[in-house]
PDB file of N, CA and C in Angstrom:
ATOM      1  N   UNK A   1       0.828  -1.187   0.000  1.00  0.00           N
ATOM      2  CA  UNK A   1       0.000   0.000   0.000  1.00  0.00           C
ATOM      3  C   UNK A   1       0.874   1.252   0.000  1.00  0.00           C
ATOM      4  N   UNK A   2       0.464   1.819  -0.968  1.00  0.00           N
ATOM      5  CA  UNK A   2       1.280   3.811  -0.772  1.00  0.00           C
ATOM      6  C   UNK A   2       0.950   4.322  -0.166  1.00  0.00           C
ATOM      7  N   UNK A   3       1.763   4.915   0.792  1.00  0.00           N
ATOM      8  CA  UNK A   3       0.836   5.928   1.934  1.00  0.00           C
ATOM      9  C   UNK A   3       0.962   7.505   1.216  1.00  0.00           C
ATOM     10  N   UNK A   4       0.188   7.669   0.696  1.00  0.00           N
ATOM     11  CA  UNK A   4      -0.242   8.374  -0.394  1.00  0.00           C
ATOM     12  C   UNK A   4      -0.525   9.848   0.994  1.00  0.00           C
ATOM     13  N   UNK A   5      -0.582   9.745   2.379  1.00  0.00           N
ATOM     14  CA  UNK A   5      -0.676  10.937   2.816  1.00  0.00           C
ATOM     15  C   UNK A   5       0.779  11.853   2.918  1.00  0.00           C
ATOM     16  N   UNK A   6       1.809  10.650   3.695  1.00  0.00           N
ATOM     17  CA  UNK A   6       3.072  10.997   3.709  1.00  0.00           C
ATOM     18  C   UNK A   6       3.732  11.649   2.490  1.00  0.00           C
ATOM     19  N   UNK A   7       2.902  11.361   1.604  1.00  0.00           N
ATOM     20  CA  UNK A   7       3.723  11.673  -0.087  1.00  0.00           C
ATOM     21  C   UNK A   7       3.219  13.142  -0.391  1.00  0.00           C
ATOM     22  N   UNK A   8       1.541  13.243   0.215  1.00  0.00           N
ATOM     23  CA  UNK A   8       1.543  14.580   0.023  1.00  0.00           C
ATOM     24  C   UNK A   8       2.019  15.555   1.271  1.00  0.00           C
ATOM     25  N   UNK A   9       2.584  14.876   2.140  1.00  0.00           N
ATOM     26  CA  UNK A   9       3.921  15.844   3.150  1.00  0.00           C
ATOM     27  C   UNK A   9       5.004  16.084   2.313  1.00  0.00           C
ATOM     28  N   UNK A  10       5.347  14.828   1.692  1.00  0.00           N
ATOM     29  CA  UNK A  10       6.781  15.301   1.253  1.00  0.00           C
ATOM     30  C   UNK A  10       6.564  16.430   0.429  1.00  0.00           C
ATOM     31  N   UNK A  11       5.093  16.543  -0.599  1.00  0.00           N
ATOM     32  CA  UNK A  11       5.265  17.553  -1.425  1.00  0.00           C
ATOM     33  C   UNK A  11       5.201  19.134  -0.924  1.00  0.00           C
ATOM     34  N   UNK A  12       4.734  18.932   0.160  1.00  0.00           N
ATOM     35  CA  UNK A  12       4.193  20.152   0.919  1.00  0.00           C
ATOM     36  C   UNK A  12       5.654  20.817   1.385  1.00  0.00           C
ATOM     37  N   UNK A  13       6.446  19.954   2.117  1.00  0.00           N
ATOM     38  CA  UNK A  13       7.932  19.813   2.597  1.00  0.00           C
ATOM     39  C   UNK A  13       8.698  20.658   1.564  1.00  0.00           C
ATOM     40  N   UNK A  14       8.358  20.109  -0.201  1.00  0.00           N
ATOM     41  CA  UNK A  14       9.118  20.584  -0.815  1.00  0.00           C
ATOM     42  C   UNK A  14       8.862  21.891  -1.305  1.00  0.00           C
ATOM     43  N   UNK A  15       7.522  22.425  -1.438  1.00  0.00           N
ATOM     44  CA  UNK A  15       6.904  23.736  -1.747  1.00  0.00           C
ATOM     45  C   UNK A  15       7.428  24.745  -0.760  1.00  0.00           C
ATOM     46  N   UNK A  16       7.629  24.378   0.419  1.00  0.00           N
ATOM     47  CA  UNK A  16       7.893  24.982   2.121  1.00  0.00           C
ATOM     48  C   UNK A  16       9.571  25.605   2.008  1.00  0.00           C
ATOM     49  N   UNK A  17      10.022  24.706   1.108  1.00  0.00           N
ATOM     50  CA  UNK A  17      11.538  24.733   1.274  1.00  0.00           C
ATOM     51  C   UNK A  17      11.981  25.846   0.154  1.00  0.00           C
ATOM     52  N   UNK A  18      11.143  26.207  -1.139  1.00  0.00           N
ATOM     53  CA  UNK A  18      11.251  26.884  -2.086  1.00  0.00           C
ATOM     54  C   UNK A  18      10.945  28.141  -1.927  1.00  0.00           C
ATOM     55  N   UNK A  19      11.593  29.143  -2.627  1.00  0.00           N
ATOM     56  CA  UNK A  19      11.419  30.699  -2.436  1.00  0.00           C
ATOM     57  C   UNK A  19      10.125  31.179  -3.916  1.00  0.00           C
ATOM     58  N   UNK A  20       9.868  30.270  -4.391  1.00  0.00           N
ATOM     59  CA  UNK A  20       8.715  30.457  -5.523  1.00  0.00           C
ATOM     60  C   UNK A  20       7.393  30.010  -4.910  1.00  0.00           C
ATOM     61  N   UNK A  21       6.712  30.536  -5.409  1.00  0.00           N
ATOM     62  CA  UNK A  21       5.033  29.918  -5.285  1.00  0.00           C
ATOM     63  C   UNK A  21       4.773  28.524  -6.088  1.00  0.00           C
ATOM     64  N   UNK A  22       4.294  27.570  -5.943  1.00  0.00           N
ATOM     65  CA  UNK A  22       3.887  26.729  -7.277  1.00  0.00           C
ATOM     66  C   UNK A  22       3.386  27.352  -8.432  1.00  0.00           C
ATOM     67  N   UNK A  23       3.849  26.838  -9.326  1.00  0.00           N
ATOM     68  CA  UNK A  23       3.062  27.155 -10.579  1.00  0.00           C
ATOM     69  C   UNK A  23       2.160  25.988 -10.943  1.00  0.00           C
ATOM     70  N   UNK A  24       0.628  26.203 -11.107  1.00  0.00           N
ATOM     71  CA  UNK A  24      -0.250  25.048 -11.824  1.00  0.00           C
ATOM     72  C   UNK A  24       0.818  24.438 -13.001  1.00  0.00           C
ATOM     73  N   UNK A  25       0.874  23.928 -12.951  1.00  0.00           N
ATOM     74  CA  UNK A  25       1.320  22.900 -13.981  1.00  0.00           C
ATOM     75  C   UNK A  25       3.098  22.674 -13.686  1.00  0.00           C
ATOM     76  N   UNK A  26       3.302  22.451 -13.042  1.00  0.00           N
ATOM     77  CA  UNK A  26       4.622  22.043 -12.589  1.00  0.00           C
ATOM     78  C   UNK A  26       4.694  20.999 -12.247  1.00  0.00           C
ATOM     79  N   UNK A  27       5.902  20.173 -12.018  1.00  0.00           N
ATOM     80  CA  UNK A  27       5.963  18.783 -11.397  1.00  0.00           C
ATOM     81  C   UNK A  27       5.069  18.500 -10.006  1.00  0.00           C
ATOM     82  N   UNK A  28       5.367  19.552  -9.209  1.00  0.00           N
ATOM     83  CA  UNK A  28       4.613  19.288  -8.011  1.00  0.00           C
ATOM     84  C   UNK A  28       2.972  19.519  -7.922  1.00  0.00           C
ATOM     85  N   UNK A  29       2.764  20.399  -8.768  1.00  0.00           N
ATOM     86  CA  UNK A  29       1.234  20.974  -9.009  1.00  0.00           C
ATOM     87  C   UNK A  29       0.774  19.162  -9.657  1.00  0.00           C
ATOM     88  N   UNK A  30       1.198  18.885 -10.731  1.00  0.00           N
ATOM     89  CA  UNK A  30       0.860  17.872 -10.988  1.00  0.00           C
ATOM     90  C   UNK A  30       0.577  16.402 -10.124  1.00  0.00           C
ATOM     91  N   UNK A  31       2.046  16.777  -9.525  1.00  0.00           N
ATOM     92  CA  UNK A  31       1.524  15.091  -8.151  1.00  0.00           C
ATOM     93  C   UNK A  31       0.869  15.106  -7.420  1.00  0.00           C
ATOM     94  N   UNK A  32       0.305  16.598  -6.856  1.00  0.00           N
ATOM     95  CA  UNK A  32      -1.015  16.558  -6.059  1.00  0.00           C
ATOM     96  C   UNK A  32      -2.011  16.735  -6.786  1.00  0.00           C
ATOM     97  N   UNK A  33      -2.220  16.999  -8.101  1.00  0.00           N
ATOM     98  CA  UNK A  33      -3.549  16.615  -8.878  1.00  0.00           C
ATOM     99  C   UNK A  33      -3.695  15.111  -9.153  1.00  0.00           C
ATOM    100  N   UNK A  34      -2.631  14.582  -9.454  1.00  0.00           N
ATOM    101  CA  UNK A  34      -2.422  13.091  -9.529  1.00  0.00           C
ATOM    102  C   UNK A  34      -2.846  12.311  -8.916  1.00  0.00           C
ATOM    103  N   UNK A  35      -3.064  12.560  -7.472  1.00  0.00           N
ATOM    104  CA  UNK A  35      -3.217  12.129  -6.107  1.00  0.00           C
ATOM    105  C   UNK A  35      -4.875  12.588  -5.935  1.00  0.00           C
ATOM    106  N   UNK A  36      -5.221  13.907  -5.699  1.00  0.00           N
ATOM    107  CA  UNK A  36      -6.531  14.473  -5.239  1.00  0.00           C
ATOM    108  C   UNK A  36      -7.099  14.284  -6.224  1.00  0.00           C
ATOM    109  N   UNK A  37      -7.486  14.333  -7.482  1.00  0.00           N
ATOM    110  CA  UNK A  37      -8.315  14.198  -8.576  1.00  0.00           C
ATOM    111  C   UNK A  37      -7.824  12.323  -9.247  1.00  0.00           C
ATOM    112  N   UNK A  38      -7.077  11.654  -8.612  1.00  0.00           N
ATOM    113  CA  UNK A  38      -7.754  10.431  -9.358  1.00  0.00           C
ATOM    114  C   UNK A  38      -8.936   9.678  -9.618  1.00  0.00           C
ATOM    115  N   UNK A  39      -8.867   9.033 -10.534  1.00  0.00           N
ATOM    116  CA  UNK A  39     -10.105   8.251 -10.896  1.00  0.00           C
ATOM    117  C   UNK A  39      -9.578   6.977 -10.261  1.00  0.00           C
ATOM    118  N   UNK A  40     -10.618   6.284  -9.445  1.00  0.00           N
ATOM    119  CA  UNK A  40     -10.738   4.999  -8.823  1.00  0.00           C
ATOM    120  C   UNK A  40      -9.248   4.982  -7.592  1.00  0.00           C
ATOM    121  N   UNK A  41      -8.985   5.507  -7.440  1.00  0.00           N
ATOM    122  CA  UNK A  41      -7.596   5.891  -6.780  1.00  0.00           C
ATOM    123  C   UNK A  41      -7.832   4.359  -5.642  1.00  0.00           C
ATOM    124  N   UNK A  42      -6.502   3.672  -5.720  1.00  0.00           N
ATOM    125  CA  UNK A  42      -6.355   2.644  -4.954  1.00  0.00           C
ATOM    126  C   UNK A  42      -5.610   3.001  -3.938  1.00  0.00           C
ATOM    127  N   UNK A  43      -5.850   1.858  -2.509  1.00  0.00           N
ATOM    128  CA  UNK A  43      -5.886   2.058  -1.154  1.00  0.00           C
ATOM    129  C   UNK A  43      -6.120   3.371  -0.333  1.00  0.00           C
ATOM    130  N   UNK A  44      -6.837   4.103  -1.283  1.00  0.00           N
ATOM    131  CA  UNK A  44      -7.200   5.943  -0.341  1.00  0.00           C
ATOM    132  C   UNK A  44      -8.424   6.377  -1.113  1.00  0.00           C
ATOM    133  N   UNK A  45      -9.514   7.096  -0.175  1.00  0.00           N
ATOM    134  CA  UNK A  45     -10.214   8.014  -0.932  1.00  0.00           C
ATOM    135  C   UNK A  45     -10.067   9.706  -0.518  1.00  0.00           C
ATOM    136  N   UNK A  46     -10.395  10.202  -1.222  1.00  0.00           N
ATOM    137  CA  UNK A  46     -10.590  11.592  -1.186  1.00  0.00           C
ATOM    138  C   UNK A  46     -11.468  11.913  -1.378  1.00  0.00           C
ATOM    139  N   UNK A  47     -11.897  12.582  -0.443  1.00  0.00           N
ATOM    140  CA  UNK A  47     -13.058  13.664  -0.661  1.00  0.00           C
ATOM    141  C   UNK A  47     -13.083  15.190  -0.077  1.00  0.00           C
ATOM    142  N   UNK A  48     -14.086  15.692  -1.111  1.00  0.00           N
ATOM    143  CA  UNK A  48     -13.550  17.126  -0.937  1.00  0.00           C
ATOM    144  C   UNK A  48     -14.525  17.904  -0.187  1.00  0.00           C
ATOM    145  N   UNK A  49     -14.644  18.707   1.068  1.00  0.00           N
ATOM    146  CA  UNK A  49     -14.970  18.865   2.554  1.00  0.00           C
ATOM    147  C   UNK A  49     -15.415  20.341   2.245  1.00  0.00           C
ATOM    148  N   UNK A  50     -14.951  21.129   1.564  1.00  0.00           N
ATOM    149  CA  UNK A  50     -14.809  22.141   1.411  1.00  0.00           C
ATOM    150  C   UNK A  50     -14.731  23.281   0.481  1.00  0.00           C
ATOM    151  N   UNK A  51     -15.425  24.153  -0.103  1.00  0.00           N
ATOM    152  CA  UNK A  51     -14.738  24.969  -1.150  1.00  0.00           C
ATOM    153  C   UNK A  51     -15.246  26.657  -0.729  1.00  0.00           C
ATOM    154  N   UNK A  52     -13.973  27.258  -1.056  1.00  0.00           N
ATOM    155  CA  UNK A  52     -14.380  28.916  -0.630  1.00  0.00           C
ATOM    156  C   UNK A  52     -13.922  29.583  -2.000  1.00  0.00           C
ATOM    157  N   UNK A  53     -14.407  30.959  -2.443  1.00  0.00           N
ATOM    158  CA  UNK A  53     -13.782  31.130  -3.434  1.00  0.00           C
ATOM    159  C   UNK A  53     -13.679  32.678  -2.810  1.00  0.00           C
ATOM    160  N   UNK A  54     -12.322  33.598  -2.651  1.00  0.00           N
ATOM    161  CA  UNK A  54     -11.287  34.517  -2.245  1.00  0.00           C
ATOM    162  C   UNK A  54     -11.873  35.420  -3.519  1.00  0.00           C
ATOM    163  N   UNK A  55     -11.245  36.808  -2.473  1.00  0.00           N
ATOM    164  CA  UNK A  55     -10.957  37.760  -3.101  1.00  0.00           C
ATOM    165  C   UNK A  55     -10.723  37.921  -4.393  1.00  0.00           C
ATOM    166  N   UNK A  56     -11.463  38.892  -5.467  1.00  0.00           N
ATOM    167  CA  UNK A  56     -10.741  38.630  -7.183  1.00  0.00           C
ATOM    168  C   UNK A  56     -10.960  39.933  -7.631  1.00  0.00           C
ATOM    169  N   UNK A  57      -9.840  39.957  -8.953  1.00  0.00           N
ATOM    170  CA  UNK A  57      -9.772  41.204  -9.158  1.00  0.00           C
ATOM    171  C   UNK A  57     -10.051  41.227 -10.782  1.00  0.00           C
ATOM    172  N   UNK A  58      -9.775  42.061 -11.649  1.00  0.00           N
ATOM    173  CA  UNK A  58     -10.131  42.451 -12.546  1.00  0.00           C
ATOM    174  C   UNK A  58      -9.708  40.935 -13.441  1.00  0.00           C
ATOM    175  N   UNK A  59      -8.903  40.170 -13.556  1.00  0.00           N
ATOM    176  CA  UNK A  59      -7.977  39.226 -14.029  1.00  0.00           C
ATOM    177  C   UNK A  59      -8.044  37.708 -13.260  1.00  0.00           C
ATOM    178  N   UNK A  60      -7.749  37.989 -11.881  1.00  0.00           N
ATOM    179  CA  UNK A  60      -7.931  36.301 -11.420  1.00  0.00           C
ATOM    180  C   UNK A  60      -8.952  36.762 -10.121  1.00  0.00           C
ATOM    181  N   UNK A  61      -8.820  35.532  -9.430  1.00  0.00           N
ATOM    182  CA  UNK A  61      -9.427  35.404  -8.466  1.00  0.00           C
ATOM    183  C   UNK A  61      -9.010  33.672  -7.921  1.00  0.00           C
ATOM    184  N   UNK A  62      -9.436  33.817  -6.459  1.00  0.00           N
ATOM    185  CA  UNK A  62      -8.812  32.444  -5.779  1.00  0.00           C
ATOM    186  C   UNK A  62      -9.863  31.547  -5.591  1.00  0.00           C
ATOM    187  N   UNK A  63      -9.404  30.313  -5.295  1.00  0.00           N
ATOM    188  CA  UNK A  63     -10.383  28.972  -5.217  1.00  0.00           C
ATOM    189  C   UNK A  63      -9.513  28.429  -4.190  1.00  0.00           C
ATOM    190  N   UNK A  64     -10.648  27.870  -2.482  1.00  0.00           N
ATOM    191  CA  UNK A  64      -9.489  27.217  -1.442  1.00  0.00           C
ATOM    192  C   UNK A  64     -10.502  25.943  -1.537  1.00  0.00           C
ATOM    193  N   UNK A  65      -9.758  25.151  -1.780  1.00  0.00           N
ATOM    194  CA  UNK A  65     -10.245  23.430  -1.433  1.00  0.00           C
ATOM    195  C   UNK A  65      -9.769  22.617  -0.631  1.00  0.00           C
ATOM    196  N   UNK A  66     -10.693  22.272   0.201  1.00  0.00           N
ATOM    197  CA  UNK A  66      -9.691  21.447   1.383  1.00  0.00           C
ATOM    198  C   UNK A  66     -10.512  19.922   0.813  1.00  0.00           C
ATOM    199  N   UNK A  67      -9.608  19.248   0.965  1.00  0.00           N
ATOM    200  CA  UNK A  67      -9.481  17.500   0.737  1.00  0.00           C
ATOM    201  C   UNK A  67      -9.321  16.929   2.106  1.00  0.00           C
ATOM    202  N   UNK A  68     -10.123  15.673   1.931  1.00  0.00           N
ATOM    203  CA  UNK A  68      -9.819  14.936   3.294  1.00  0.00           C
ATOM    204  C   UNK A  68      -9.487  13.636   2.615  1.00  0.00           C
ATOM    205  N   UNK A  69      -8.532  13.430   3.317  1.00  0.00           N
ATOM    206  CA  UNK A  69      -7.488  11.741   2.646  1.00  0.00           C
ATOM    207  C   UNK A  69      -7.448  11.180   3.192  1.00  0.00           C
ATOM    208  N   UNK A  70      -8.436   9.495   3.174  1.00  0.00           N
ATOM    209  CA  UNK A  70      -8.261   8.611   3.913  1.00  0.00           C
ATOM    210  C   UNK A  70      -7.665   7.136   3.343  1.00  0.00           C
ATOM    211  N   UNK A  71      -6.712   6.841   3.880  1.00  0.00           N
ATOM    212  CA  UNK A  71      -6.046   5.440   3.693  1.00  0.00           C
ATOM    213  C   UNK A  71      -6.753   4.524   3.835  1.00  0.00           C
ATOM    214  N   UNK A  72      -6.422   3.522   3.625  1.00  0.00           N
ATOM    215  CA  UNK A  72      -7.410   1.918   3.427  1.00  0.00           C
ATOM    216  C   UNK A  72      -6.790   1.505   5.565  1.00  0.00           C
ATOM    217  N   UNK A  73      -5.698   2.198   5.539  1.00  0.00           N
ATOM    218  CA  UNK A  73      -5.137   2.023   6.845  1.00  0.00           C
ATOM    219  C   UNK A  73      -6.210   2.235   8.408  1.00  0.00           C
ATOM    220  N   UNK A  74      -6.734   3.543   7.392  1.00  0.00           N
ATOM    221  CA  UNK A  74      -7.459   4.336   8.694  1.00  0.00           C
ATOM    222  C   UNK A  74      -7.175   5.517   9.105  1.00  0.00           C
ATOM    223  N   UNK A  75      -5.655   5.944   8.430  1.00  0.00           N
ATOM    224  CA  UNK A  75      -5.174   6.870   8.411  1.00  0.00           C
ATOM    225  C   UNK A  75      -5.885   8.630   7.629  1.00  0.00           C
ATOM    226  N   UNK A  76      -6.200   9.361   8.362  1.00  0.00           N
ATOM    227  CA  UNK A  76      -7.074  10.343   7.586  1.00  0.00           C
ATOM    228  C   UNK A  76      -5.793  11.917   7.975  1.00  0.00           C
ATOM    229  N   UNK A  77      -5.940  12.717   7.133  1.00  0.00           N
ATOM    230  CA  UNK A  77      -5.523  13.917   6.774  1.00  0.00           C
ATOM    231  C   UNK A  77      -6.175  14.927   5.819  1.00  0.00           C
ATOM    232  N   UNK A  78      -6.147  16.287   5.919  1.00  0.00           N
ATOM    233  CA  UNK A  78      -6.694  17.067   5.310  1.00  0.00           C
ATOM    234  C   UNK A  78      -5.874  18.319   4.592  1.00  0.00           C
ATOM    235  N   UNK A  79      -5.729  18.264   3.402  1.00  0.00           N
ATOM    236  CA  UNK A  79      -5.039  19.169   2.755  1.00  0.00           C
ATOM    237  C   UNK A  79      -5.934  20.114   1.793  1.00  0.00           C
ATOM    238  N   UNK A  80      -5.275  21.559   2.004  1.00  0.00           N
ATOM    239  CA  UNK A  80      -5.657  22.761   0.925  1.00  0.00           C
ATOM    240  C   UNK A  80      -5.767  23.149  -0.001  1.00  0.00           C
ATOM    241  N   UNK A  81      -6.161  23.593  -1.109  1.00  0.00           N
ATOM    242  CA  UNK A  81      -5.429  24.039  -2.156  1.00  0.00           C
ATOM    243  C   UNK A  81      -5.992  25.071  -2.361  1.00  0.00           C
ATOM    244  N   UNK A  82      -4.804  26.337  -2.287  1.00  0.00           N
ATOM    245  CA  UNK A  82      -5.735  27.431  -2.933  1.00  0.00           C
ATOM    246  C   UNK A  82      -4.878  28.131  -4.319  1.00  0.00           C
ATOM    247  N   UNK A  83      -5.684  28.250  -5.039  1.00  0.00           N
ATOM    248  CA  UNK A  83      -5.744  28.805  -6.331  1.00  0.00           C
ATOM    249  C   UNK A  83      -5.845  29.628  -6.659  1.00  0.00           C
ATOM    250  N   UNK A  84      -5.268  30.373  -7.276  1.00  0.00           N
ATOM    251  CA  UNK A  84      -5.363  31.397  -8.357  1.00  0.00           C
ATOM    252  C   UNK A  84      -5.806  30.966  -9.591  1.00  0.00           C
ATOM    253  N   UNK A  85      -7.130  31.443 -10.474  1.00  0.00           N
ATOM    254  CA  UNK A  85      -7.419  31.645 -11.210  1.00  0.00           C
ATOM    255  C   UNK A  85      -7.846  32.345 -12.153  1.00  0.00           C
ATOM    256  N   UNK A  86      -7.808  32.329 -13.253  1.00  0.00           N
ATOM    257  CA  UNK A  86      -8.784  33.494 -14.084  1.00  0.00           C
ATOM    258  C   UNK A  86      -9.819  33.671 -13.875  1.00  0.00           C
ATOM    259  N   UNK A  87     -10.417  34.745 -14.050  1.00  0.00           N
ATOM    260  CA  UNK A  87     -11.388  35.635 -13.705  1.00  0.00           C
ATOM    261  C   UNK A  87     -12.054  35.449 -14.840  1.00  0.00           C
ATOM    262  N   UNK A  88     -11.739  35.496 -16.509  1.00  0.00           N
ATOM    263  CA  UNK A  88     -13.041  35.533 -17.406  1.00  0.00           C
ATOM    264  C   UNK A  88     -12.480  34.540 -18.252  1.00  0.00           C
ATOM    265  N   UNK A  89     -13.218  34.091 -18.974  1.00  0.00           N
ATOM    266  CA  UNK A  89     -13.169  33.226 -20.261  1.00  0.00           C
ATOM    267  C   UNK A  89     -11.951  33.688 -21.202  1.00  0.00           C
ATOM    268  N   UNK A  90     -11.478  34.448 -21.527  1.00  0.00           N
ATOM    269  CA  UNK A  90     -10.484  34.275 -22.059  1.00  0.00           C
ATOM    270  C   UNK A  90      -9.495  34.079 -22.363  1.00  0.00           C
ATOM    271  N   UNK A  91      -9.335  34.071 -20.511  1.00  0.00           N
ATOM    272  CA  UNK A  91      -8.034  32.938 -19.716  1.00  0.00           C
ATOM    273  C   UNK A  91      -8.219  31.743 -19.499  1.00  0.00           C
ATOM    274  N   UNK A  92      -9.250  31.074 -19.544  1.00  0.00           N
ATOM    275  CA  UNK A  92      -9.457  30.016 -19.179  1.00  0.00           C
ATOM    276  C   UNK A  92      -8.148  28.888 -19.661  1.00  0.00           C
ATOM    277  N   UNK A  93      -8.168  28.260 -18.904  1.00  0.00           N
ATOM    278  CA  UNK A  93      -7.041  27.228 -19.161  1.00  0.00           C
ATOM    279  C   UNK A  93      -5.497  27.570 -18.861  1.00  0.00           C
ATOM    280  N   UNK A  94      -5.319  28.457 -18.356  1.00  0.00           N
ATOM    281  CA  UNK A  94      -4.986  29.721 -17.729  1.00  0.00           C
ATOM    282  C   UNK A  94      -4.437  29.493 -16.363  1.00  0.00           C
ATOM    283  N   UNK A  95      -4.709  29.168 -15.818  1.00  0.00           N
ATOM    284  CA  UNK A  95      -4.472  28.733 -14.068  1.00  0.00           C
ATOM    285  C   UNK A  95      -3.018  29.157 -13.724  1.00  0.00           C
ATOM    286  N   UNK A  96      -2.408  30.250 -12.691  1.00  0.00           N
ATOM    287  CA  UNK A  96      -1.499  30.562 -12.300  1.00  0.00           C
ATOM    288  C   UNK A  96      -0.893  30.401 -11.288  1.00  0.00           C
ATOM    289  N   UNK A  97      -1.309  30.380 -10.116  1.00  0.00           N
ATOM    290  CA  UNK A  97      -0.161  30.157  -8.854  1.00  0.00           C
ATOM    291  C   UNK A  97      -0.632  29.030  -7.740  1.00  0.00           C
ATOM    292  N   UNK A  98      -0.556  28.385  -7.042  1.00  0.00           N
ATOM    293  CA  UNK A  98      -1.287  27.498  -6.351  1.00  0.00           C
ATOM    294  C   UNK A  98      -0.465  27.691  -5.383  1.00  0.00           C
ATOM    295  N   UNK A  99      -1.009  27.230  -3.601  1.00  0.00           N
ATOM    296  CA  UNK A  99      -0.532  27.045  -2.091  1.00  0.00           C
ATOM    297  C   UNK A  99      -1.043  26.100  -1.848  1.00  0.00           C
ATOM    298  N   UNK A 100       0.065  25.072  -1.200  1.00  0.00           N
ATOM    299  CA  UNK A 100      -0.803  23.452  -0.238  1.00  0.00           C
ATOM    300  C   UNK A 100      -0.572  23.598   0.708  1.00  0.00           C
ATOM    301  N   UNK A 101      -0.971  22.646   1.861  1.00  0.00           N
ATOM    302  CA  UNK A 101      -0.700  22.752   2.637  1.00  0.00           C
ATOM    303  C   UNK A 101      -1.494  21.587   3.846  1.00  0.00           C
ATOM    304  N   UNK A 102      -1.339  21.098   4.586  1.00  0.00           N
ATOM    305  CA  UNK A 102      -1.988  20.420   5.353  1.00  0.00           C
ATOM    306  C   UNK A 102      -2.631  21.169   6.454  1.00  0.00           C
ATOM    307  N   UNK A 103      -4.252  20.985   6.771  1.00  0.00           N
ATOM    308  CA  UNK A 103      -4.955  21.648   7.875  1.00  0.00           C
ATOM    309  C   UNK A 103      -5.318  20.737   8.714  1.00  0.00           C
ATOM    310  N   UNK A 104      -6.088  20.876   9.718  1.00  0.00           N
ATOM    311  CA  UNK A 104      -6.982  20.207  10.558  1.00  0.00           C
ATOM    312  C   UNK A 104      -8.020  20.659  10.511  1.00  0.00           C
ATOM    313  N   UNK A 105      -9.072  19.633  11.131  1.00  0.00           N
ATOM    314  CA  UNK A 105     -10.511  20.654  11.071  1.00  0.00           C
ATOM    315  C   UNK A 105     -10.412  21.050  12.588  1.00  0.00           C
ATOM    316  N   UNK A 106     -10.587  22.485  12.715  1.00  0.00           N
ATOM    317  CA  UNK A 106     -11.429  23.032  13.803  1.00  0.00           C
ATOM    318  C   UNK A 106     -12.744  23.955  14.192  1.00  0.00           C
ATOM    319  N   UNK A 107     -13.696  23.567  14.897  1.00  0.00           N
ATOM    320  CA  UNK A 107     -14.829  23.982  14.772  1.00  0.00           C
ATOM    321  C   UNK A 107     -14.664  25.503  15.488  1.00  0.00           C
ATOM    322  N   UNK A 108     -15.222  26.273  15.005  1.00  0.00           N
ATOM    323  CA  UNK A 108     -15.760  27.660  15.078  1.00  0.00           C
ATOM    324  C   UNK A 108     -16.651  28.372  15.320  1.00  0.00           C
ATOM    325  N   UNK A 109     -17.059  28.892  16.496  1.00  0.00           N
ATOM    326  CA  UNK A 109     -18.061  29.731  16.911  1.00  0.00           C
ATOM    327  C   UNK A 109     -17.990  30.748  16.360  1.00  0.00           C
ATOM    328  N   UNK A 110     -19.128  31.486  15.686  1.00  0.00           N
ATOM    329  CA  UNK A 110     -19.221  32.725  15.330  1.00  0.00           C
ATOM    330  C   UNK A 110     -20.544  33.446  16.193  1.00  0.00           C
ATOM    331  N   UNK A 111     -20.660  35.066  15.988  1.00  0.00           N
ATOM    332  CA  UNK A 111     -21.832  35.709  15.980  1.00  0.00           C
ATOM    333  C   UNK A 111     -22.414  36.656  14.433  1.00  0.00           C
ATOM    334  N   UNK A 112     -23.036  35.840  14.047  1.00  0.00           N
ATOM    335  CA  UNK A 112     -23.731  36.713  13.065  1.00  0.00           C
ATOM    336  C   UNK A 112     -25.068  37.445  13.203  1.00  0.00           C
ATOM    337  N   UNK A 113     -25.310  38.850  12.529  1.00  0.00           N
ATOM    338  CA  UNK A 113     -26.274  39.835  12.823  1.00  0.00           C
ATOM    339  C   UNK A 113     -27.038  39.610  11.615  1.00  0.00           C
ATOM    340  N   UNK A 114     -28.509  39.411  12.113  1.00  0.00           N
ATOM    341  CA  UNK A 114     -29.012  39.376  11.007  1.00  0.00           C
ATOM    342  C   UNK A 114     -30.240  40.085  11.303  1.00  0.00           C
ATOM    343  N   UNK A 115     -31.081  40.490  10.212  1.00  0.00           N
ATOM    344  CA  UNK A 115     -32.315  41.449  10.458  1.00  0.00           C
ATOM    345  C   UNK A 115     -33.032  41.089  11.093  1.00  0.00           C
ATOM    346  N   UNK A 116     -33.469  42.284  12.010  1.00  0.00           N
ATOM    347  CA  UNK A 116     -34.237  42.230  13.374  1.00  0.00           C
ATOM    348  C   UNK A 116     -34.418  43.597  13.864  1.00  0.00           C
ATOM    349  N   UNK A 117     -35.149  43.461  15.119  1.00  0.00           N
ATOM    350  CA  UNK A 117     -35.511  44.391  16.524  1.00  0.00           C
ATOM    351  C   UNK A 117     -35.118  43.448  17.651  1.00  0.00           C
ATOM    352  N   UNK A 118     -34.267  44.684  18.409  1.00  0.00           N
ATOM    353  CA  UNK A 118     -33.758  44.416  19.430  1.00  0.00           C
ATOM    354  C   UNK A 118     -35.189  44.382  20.945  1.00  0.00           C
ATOM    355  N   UNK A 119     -34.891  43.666  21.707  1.00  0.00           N
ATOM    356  CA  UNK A 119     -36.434  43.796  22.539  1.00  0.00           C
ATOM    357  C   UNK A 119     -36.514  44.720  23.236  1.00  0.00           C
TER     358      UNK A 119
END
């Protein structure tokens, strides 16, 4: 069995160690698409927990996806991806900078205001 979580440490390890951002389509951009987007992917599934889409400007805008990776082991982990993308159709295919990273889940209390009278 590949422990297919450790592998996406090492890649994370290696992004961590570099003074560049990833570029989509690079060796490393690729082994974590390799990994998170397989079809039928053996001894692990992935599933995806999460999606936010960031701040955008005239040109791109961001996409954060968190993945949850579980081994046939039992072993579970949760990794990020946030994206930079194009903003309109004429970039499409286009995709520029990417960040990984491994998270945890933690739950969050908020207060939100919503329309009303106070008593």
């Amino acid at each position: 069995m590949e422990n297919v979580i450790e592998k996406l440490r090492a890649i994370e390890a290696r992004l961590d160690a570099s003074i560049y951002t990833g570029n989509v389509g690079d060796e490393n951009w690729r082994e974590i698409d390799d990994i998170l987007d397989a079809y039928k992917p053996e001894d692990y599934t992935v599933e995806c927990v999460a999606t936010e889409y960031g701040e955008g400007g005239r040109w791109t805008t961001t996409e954060e996806v968190t993945y949850k990776v579980t081994q046939a082991d039992g072993k579970v982990a949760h990794f990020l991806v946030n994206r930079e993308r194009p903003a309109t159709e004429m970039q499409e295919g286009g995709d520029f900078t990417f960040e990984f990273a491994e998270v945890i889940p933690q739950e969050v209390t908020i207060t939100r205001y919503v329309l009303g009278r106070a008593a």
